[in-house]
Protein backbone atom coordinates (compact mmCIF):
# COMPACT_ATOMS: atom_id res chain seq x y z
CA UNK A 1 -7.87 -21.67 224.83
CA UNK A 2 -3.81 -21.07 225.02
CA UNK A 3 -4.13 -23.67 222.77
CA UNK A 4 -6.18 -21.64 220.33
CA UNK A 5 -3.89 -18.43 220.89
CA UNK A 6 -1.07 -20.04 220.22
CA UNK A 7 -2.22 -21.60 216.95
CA UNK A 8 -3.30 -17.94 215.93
CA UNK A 9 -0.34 -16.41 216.64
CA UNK A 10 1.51 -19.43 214.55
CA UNK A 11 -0.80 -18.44 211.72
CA UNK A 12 -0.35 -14.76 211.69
CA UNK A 13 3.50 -15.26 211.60
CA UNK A 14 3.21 -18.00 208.24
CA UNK A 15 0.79 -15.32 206.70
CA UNK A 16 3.29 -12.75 207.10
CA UNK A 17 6.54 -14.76 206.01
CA UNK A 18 4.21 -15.68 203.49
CA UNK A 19 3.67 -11.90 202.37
CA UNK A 20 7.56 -11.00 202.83
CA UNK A 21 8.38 -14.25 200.47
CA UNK A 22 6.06 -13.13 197.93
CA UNK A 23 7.50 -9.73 197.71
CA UNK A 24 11.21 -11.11 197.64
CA UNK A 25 9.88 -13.51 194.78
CA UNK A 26 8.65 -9.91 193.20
CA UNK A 27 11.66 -8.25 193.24
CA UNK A 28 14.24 -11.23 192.65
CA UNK A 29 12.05 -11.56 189.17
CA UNK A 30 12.57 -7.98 188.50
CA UNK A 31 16.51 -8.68 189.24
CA UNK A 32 16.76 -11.75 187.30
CA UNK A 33 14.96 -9.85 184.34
CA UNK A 34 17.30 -6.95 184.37
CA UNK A 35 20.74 -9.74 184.79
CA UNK A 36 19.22 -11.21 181.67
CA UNK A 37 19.17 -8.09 179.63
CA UNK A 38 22.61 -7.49 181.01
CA UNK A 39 23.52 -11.01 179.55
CA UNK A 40 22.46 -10.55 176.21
CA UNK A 41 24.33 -7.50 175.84
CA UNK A 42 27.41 -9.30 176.77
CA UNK A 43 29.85 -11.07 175.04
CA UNK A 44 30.57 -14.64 175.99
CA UNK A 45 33.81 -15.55 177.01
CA UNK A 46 33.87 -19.23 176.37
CA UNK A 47 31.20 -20.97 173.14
CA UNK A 48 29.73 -24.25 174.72
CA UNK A 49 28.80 -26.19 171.60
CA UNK A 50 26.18 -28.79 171.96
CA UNK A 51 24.53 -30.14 168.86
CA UNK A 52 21.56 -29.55 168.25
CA UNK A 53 20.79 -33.11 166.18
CA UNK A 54 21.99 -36.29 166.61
CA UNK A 55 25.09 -37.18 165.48
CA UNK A 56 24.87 -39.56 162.01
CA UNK A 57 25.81 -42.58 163.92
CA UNK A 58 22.39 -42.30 165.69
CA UNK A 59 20.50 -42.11 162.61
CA UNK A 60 21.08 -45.15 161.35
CA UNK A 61 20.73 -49.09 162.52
CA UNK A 62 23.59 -50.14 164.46
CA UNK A 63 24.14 -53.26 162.77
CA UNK A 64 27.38 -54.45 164.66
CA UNK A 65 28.57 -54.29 168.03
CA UNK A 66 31.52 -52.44 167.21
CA UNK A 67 28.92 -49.92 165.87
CA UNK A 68 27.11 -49.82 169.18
CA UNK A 69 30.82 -49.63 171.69
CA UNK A 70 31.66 -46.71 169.08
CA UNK A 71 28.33 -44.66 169.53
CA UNK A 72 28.42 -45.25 173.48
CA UNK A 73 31.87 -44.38 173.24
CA UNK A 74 31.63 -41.10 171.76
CA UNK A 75 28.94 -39.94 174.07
CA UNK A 76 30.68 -40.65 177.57
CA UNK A 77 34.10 -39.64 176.84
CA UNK A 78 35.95 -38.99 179.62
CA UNK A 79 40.37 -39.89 180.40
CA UNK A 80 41.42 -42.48 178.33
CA UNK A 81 43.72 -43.45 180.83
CA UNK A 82 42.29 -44.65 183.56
CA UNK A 83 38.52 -45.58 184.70
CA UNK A 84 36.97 -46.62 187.86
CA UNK A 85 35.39 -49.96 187.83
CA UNK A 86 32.11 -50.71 190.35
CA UNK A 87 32.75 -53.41 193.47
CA UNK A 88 30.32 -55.14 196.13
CA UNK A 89 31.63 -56.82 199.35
CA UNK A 90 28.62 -58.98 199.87
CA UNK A 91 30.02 -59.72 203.30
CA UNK A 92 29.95 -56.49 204.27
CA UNK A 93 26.92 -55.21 202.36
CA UNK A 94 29.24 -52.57 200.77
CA UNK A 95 29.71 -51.52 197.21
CA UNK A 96 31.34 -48.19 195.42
CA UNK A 97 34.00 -47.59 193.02
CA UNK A 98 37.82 -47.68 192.80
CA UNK A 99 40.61 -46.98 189.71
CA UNK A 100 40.53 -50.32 188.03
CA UNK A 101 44.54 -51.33 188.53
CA UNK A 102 46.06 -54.69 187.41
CA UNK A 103 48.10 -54.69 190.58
CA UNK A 104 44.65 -54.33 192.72
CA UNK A 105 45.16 -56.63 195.93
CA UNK A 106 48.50 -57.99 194.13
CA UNK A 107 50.18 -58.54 197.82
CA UNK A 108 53.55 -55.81 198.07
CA UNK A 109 52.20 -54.34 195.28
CA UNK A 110 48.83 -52.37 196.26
CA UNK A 111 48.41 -50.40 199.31
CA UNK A 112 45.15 -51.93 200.00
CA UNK A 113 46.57 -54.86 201.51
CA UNK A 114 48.35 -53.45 204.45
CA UNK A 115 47.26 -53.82 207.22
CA UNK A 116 45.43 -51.59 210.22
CA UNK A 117 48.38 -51.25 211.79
CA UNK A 118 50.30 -49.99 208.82
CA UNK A 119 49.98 -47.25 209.08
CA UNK A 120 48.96 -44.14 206.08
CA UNK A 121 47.91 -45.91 203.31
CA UNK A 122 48.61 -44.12 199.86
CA UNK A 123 45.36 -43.48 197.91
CA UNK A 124 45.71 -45.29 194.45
CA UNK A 125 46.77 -41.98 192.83
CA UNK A 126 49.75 -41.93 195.44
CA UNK A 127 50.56 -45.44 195.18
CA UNK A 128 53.79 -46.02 193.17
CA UNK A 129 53.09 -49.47 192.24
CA UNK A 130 49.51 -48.58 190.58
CA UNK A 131 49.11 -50.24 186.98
CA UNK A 132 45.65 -48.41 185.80
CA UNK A 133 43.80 -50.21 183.09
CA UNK A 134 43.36 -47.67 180.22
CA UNK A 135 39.80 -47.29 178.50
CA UNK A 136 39.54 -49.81 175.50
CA UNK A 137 36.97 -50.90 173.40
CA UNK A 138 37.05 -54.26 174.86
CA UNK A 139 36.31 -52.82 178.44
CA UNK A 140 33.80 -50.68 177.04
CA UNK A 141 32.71 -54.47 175.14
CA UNK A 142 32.76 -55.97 179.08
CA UNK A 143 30.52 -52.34 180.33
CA UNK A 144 27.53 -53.30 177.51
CA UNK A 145 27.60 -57.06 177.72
CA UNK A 146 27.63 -57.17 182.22
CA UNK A 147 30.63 -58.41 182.67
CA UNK A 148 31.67 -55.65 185.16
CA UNK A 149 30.58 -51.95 185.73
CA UNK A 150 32.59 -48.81 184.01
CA UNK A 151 32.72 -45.39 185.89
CA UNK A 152 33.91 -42.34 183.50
CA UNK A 153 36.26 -39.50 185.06
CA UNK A 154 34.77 -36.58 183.39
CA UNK A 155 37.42 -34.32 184.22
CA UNK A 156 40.00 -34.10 181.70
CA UNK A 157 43.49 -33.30 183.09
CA UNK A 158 43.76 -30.40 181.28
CA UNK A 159 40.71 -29.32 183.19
CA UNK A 160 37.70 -29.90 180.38
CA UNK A 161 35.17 -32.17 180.07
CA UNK A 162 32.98 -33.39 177.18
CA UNK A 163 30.23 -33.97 178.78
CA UNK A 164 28.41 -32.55 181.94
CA UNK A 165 25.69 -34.38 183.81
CA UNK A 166 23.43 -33.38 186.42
CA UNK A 167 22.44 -35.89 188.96
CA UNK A 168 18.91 -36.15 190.68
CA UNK A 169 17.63 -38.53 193.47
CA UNK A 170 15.40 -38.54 196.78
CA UNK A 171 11.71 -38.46 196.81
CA UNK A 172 10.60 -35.42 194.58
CA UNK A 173 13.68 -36.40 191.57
CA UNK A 174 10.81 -36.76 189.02
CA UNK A 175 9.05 -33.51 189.46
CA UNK A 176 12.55 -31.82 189.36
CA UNK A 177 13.37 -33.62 186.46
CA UNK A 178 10.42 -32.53 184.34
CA UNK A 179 11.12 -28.88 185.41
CA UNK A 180 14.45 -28.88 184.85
CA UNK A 181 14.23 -30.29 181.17
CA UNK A 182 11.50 -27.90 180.45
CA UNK A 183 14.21 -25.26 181.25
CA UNK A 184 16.64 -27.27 178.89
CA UNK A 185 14.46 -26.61 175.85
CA UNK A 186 13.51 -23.11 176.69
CA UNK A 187 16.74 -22.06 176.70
CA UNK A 188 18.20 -24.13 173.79
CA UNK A 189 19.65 -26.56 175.43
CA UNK A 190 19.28 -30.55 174.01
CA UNK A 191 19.84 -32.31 177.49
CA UNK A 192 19.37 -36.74 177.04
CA UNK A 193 17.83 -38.05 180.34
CA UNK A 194 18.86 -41.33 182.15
CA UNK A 195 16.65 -43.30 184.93
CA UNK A 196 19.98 -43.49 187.48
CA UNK A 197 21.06 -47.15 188.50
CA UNK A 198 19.15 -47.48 191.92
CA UNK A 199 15.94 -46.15 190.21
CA UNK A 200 15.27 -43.59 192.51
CA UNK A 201 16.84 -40.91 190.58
CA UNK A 202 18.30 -39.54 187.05
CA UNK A 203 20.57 -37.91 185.30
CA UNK A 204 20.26 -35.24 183.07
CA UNK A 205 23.55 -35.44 180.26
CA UNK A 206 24.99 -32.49 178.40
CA UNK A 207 27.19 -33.86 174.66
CA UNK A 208 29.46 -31.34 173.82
CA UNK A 209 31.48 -31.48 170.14
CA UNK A 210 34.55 -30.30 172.02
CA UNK A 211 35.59 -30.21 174.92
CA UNK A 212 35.14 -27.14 176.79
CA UNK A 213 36.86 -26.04 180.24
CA UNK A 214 35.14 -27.29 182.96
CA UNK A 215 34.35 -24.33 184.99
CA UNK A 216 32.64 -23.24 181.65
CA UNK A 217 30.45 -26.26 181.85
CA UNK A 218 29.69 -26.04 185.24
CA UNK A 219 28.81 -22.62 184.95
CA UNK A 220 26.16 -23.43 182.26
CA UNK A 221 24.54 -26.50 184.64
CA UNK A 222 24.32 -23.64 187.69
CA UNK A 223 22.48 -21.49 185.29
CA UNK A 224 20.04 -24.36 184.16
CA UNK A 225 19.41 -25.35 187.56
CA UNK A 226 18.67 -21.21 188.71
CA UNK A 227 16.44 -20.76 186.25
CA UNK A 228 14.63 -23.83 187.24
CA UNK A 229 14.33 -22.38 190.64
CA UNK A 230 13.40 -19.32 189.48
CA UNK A 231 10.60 -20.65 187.07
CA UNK A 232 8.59 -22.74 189.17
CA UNK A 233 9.95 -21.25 192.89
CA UNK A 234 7.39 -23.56 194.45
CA UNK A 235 9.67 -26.57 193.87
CA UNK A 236 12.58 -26.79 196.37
CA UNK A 237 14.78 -28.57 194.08
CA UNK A 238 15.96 -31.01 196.99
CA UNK A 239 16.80 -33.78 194.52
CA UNK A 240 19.10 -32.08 192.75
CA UNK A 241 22.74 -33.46 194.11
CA UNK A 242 25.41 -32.19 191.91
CA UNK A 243 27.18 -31.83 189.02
CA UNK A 244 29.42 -33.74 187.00
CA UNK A 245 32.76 -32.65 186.49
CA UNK A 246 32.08 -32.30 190.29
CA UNK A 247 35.23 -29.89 190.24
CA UNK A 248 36.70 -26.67 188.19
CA UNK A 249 40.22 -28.00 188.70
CA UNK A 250 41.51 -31.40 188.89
CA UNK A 251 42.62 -31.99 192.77
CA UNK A 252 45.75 -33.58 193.57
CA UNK A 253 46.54 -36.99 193.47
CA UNK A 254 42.62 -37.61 192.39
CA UNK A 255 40.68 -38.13 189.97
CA UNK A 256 37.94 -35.64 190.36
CA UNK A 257 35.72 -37.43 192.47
CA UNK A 258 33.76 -35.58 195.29
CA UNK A 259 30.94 -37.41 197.99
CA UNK A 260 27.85 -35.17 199.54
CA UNK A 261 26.75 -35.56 203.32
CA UNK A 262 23.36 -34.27 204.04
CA UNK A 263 22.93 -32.14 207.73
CA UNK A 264 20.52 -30.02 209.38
CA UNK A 265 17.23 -31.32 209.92
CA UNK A 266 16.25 -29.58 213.48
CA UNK A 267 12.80 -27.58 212.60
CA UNK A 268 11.60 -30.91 210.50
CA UNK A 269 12.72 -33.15 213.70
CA UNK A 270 11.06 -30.73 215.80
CA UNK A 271 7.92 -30.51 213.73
CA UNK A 272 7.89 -34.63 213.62
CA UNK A 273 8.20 -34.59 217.39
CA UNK A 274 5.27 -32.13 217.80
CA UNK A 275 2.76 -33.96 215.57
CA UNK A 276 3.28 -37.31 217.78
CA UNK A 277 3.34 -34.85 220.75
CA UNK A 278 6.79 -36.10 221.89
CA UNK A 279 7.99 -33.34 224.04
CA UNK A 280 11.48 -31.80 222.95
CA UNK A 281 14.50 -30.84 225.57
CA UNK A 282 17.11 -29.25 223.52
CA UNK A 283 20.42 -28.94 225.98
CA UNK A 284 22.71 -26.22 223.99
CA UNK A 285 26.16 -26.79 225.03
CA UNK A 286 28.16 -24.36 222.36
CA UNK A 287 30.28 -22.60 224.08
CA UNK A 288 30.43 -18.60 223.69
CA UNK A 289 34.33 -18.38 222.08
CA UNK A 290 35.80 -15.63 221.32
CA UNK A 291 35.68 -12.08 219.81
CA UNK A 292 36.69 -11.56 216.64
CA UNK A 293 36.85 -8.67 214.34
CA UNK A 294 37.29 -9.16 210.49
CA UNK A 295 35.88 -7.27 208.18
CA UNK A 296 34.46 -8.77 204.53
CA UNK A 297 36.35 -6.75 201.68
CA UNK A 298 34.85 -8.68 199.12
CA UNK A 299 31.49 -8.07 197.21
CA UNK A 300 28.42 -10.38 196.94
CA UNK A 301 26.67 -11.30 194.30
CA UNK A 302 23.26 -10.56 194.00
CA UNK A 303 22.34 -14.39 194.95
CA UNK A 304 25.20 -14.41 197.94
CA UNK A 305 22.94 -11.29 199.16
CA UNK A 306 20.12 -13.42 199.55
CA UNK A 307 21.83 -16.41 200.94
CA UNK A 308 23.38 -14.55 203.57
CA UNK A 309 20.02 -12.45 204.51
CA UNK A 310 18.39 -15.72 205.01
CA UNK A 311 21.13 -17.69 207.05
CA UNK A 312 21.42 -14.50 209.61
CA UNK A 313 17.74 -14.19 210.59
CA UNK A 314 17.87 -18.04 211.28
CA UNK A 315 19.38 -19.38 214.35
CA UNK A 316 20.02 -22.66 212.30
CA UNK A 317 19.44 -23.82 208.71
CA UNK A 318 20.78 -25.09 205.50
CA UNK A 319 22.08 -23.33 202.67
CA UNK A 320 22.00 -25.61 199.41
CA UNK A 321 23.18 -23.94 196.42
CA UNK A 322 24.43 -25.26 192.68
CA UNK A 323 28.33 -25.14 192.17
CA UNK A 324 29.61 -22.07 191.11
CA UNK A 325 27.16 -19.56 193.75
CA UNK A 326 30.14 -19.23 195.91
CA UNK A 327 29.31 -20.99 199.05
CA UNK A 328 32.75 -20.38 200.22
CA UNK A 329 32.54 -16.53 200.02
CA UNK A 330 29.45 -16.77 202.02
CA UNK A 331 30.87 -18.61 204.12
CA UNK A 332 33.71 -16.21 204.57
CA UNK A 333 31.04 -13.20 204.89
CA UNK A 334 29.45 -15.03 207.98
CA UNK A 335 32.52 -15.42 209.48
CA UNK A 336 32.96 -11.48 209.69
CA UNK A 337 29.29 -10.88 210.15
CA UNK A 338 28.92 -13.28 213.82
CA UNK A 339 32.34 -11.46 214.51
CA UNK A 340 32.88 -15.17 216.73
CA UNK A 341 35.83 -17.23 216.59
CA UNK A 342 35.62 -19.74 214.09
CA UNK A 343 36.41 -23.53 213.30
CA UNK A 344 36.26 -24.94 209.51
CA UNK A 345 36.11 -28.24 208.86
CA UNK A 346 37.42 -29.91 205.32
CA UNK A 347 37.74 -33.70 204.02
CA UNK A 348 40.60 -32.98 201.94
CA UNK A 349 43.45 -30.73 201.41
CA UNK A 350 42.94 -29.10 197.98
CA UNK A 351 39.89 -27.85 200.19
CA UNK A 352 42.12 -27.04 203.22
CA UNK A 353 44.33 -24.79 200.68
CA UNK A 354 40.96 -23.20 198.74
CA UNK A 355 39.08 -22.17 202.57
CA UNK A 356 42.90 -20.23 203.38
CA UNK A 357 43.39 -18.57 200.28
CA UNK A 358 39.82 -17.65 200.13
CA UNK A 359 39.80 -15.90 204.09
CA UNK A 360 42.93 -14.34 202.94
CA UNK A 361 41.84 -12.41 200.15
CA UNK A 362 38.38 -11.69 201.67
CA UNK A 363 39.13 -10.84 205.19
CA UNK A 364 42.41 -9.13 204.31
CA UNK A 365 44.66 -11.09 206.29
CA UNK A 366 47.91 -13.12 205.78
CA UNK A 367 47.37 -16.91 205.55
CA UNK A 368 49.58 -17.24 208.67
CA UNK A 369 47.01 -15.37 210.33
CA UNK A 370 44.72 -18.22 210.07
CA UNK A 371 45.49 -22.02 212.11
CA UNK A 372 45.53 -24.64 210.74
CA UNK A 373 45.10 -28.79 211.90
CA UNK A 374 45.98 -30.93 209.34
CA UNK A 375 48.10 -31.97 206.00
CA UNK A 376 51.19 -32.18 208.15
CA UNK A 377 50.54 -29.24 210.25
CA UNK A 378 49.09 -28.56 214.05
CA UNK A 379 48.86 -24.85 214.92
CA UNK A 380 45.34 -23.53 215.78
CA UNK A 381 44.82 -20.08 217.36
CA UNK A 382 41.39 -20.82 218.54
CA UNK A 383 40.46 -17.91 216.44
CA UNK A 384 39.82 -18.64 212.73
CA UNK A 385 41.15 -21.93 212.09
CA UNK A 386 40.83 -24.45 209.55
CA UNK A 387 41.39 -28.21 209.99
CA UNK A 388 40.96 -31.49 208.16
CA UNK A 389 38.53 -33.96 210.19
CA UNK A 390 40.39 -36.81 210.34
CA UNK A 391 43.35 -34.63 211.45
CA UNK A 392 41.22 -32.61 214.28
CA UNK A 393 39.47 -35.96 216.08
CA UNK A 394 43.32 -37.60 215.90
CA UNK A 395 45.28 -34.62 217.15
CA UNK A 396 42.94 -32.34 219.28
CA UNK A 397 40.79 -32.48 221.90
CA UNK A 398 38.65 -30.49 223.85
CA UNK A 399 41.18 -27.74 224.63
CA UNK A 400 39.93 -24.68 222.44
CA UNK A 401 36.32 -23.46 221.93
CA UNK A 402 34.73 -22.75 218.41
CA UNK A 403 31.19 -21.85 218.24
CA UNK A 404 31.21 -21.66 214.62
CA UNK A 405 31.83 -24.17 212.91
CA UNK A 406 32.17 -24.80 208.85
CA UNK A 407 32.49 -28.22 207.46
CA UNK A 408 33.69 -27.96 203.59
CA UNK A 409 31.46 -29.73 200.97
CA UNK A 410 28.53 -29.34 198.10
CA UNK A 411 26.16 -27.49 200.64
CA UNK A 412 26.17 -24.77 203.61
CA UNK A 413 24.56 -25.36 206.81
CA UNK A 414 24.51 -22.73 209.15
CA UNK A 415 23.57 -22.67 212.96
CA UNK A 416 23.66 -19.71 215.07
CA UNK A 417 22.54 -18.75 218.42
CA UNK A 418 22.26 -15.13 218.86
CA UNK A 419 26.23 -13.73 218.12
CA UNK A 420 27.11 -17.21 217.73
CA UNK A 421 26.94 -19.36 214.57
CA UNK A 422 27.95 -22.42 213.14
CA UNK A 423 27.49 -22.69 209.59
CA UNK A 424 29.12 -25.97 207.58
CA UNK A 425 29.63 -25.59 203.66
CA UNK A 426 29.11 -29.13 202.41
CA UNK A 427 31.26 -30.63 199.46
C-alpha cells in the first residue's frame, strides 16, 4: 500500500511538471515568434553567403585527379599553413591528432621526446624548433588515396572560417540529424551531410564563398540548432557536440582546437539503481563555505532566463547549450544568485583570462578581487577564485572550502544543495 501511495504521489508530480512544461513550451513559442518579427525588421550586421547551387566544378565529370584534389580542396579550406595529421599507438590503444611537423620525434629537436622528468613540455605551437608541413596538393593527393589522415584548422588567423560544421554522435545522432536538416532547408540554408569516421555520428557542413568572421558563423549554427529545439521540443538534441570553428577567437599558441567532457548523470544513476532495486546511500560531503555577496549587473537574455530558472529549482543538473547562449554569463549569474563562495575550474588559460574578465564586468568588481591558481600565479581568497586544473591538484590541497564549483568547457553542469551550488560550464 505505501507502495501504491508513493507511486501516486510520483505520478501527480510528472502530471504537473508535465502541465508547467507545456505552458513554458506555450509561451517560449509566443517569445520566439515575437524575436523573429524583431529579426526581420533588423538589419544584419554581417551577410553569410552560402550558395545556393553547386559550384561548376560539381557539375561536371571529374575526369582527373587533379580535378578531384581541386574540388575537395575548395570545399574544406581551412590555414594553408599548417594541418594536423591523424596517429594510432597500437601499443597503447591510443589514437588523435597532432600539427604534422617535419621535426616530429627528430631527437633535440621536438619537445615530445623529453622525458617525464623534463620537466614543462612546450605544446607544438610553443616549440621553437617546430617545422609545420604546409597544406599542398600532394598531401591533400596522400588524404584521398590513404596514405595518412588530414585534419583542417577551420579557424583562420584572422579569425574567419570558410566553412562551419556541426558535429553529431551518441545514440539518437540520426533522429537529430534529420531534424536538424529539415531546419536547414526551411530556413534557406543548403547544409551537405557526412556519416562521421567512427559511424556513430555525422556532420552537418556549411560552404561559404568567402570567408566570414567566425563568431558570425557560429552565430548562424546556434540559431540552426535553436530552432531545431524549438521545432520538434520533444527531441533533446543530446547528440549534438559542437561546432566547428569551435572558437570566436583564435587562442594562444593553438590552433583552435577544443575537447568536450560529459558530467552529471545522478537522477539517471539513481533511476538505474531503482529499477534493479539496488539501494542508494548518497554521503554529501560539500562543505558549507562561505558568504558571499555579489550582485549580477548584467542582463539575461531571454534564453539565459530560462537556463538559470531551471538550474535553481534543481539541486543538481546539466545545462547543455549551443555556443554563443552565454554559458559563462550564467554562470556568473549563479554565482551571485547562491551568494556561496565559489571555485572555477578551466583547462586552459585563454579560458582562465575570459572567466576573470567576464566576473569583472558582471559582478562589478576589479579582477584583483578575484584569486586565481594557475598560469604562473597562486593566490586564492577562498572566495571567488578561478584556477586551472592541472595547476589546483599540483599546488593546493585541501586547505580552503568551495562549495561551488565551475569547471570551464562546451556545457554547464550545475549542483546545488539548498544555498549551496556547484555548477561546471563545460568547454
Amino acid at each position: 500500500m505505501a507502495l501504491r501511495d508513493e507511486l501516486m504521489r510520483e505520478i501527480a508530480r510528472e502530471e504537473f511538471r508535465l502541465a508547467a512544461l507545456n505552458v513554458e513550451v506555450q509561451e517560449s513559442s509566443a517569445r520566439l515568434n515575437a524575436l523573429r518579427k524583431q529579426l526581420a525588421t533588423e538589419q544584419p550586421s554581417v551577410q553569410i553567403v552560402i550558395p545556393t547551387t553547386p559550384p561548376p566544378a560539381m557539375t561536371v565529370a571529374l575526369m582527373t585527379n587533379a580535378a578531384k584534389v581541386d574540388l575537395f580542396r575548395s570545399l574544406f579550406r581551412g590555414r594553408e599553413d599548417i594541418f594536423p595529421r591523424r596517429w594510432e599507438n597500437a601499443k597503447k590503444g591510443k589514437s588523435g591528432y597532432s600539427p604534422a611537423c617535419d621535426n616530429e620525434w627528430e631527437y633535440g629537436l621536438c619537445e615530445k621526446r623529453k622525458g617525464l622528468d623534463a620537466g614543462r613540455r612546450a605544446t607544438c605551437g610553443e616549440c621553437p624548433n617546430h617545422a609545420f608541413i604546409p597544406v599542398s596538393e600532394q598531401e591533400y593527393g596522400k588524404h584521398l588515396r590513404g596514405d595518412h589522415v588530414m585534419g583542417v584548422y577551420s579557424l583562420l588567423p584572422d579569425e574567419t572560417c570558410w566553412f562551419l560544421a556541426a558535429d553529431f554522435d551518441k545514440k539518437t545522432w540520426q533522429e537529430d540529424v534529420v531534424a536538424f536538416t529539415e531546419t536547414c532547408e526551411e530556413n534557406g540554408v543548403p547544409v551537405a551531410i557526412e556519416r562521421s569516421r567512427s559511424g556513430s555520428g555525422a556532420h552537418a557542413w556549411f560552404f561559404f564563398t568567402t570567408p566570414v568572421p567566425a563568431a558570425a558563423a557560429r552565430k548562424l549554427g546556434c540559431f540552426l540548432i535553436t530552432e531545431t529545439m524549438a521545432r520538434r521540443h520533444q527531441l533533446s538534441m543530446e547528440s549534438y557536440d559542437r561546432l566547428f570553428p569551435s572558437q570566436d577567437t583564435m587562442p594562444k599558441g593553438g590552433f583552435g582546437n577544443l575537447i568536450a567532457l560529459p558530467r552529471g548523470c545522478m537522477h539517471e544513476a539513481k533511476a538505474l539503481l531503482h529499477e534493479q532495486g539496488i539501494l542508494l546511500d548518497i554521503e554529501d560531503k560539500r562543505k558549507d563555505g562561505a558568504s558571499v555577496d555579489y550582485t549580477f549587473q548584467g542582463t539575461l537574455t531571454l534564453l539565459q532566463e530560462q537556463a538559470v530558472k531551471a538550474l535553481l529549482m534543481h539541486d543538481n543538473g546539466v545545462f547543455i547549450a549551443p555556443p554563443g547562449i552565454g554559458k559563462t554569463v550564467v554562470g556568473t549569474y549563479l554565482v551571485a544568485a547562491r551568494k556561496r563562495s565559489t571555485l572555477i575550474l578551466v583547462y586552459r588559460k585563454p579560458l582562465l583570462d575570459q572567466w576573470i574578465g567576464q566576473i569583472a564586468i558582471f559582478l562589478g568588481i576589479k579582477p584583483k578581487e578575484i584569486g586565481q591558481i594557475g598560469a604562473d600565479k597562486t593566490n586564492p581568497n577562498g572566495r571567488l577564485d578561478v584556477a586551472m586544473v592541472q595547476s589546483l591538484f599540483a599546488r593546493v590541497r585541501s586547505t580552503i572550502s568551495w562549495p561551488t564549483t565551475v569547471r570551464s568547457s562546451q556545457r554547464m553542469f550545475a549542483k546545488s544543495r539548498g544555498g549551496r551550488t556547484e555548477f561546471a560550464n563545460m568547454l
